[in-house]
C-alpha atoms as a PDB file:
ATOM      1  CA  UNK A   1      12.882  15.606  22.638  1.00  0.00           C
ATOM      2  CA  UNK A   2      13.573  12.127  20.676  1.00  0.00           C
ATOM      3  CA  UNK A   3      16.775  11.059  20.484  1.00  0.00           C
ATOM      4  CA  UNK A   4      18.024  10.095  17.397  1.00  0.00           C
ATOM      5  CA  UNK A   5      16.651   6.291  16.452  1.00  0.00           C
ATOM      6  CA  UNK A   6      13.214   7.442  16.992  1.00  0.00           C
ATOM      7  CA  UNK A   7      13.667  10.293  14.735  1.00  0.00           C
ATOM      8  CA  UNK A   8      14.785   7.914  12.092  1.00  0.00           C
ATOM      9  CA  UNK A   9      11.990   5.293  12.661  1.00  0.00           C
ATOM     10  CA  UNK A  10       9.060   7.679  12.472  1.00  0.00           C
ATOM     11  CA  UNK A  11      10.960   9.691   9.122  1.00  0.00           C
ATOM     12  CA  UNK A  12      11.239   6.084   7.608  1.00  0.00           C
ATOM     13  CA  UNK A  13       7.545   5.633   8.558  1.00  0.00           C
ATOM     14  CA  UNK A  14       6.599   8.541   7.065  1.00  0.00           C
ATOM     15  CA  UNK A  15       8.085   7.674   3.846  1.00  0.00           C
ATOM     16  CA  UNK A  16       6.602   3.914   3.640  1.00  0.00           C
ATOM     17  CA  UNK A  17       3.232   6.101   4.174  1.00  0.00           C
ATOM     18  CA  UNK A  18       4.171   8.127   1.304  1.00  0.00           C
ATOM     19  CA  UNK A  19       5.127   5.534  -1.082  1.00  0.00           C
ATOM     20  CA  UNK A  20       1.705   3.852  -0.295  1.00  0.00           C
ATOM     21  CA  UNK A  21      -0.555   6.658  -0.582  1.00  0.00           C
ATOM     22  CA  UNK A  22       0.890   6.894  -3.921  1.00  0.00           C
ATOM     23  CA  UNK A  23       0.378   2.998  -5.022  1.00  0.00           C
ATOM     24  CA  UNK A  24      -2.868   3.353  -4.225  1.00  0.00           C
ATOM     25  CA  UNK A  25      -3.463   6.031  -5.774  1.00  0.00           C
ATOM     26  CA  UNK A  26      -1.744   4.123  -9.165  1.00  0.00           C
ATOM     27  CA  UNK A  27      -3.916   1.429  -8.173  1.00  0.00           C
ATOM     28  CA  UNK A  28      -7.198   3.686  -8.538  1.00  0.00           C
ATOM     29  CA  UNK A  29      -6.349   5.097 -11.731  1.00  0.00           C
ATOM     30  CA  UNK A  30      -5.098   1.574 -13.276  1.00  0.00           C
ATOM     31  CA  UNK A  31      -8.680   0.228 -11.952  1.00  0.00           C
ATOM     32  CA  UNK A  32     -10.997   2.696 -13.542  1.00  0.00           C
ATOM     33  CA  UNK A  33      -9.309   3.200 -16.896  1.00  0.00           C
ATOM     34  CA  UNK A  34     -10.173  -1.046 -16.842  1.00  0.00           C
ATOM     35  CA  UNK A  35     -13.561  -0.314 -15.473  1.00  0.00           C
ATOM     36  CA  UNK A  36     -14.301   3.060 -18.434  1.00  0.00           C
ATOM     37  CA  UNK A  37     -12.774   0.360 -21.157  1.00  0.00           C
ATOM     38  CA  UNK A  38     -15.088  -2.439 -20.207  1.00  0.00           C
ATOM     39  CA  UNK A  39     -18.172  -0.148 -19.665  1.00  0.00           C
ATOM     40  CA  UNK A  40     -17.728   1.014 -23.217  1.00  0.00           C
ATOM     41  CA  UNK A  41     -17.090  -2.639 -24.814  1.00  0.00           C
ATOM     42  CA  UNK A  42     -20.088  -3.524 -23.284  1.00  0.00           C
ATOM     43  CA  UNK A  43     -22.042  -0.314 -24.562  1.00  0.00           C
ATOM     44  CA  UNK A  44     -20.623  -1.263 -28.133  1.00  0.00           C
ATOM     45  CA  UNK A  45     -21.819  -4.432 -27.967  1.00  0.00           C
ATOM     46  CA  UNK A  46     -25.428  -3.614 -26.524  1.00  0.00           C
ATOM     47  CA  UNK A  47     -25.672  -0.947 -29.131  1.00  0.00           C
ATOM     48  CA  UNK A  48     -24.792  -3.564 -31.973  1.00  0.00           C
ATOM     49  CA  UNK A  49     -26.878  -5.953 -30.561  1.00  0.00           C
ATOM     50  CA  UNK A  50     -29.888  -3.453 -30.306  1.00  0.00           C
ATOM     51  CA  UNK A  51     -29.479  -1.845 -33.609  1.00  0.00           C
ATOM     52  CA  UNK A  52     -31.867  -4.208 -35.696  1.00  0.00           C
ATOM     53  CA  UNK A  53     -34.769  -2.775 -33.139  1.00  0.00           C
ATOM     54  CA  UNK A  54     -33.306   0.607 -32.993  1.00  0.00           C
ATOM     55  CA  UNK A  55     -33.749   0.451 -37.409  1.00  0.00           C
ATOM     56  CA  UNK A  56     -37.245   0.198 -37.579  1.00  0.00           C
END
């Protein structure tokens, strides 16, 4: 059995793991909304620049 400052250590361990696992997860979501907003700029802009061709 652990005694009781192991116990402790691996609980706080188990937290820090926690907490990260849910940055990163932040950190995924923050990342892609970016990546979906510049992917439509960029869209908008080819589309504006292509509509003279597209008009014919």
């Amino acid at each position: 059995m652990m005694n009781e400052p192991e116990q402790s250590v691996k609980e706080r361990n188990r937290e820090i793991a926690q907490n990260e696992r849910e940055r990163t997860a932040d950190s995924a979501v923050r990342l892609s909304s970016w990546a979906i907003g510049a992917a439509v700029i960029l869209g908008l802009i080819a589309l504006g620049l292509a509509s003279p061709w597209l008009g014919r």
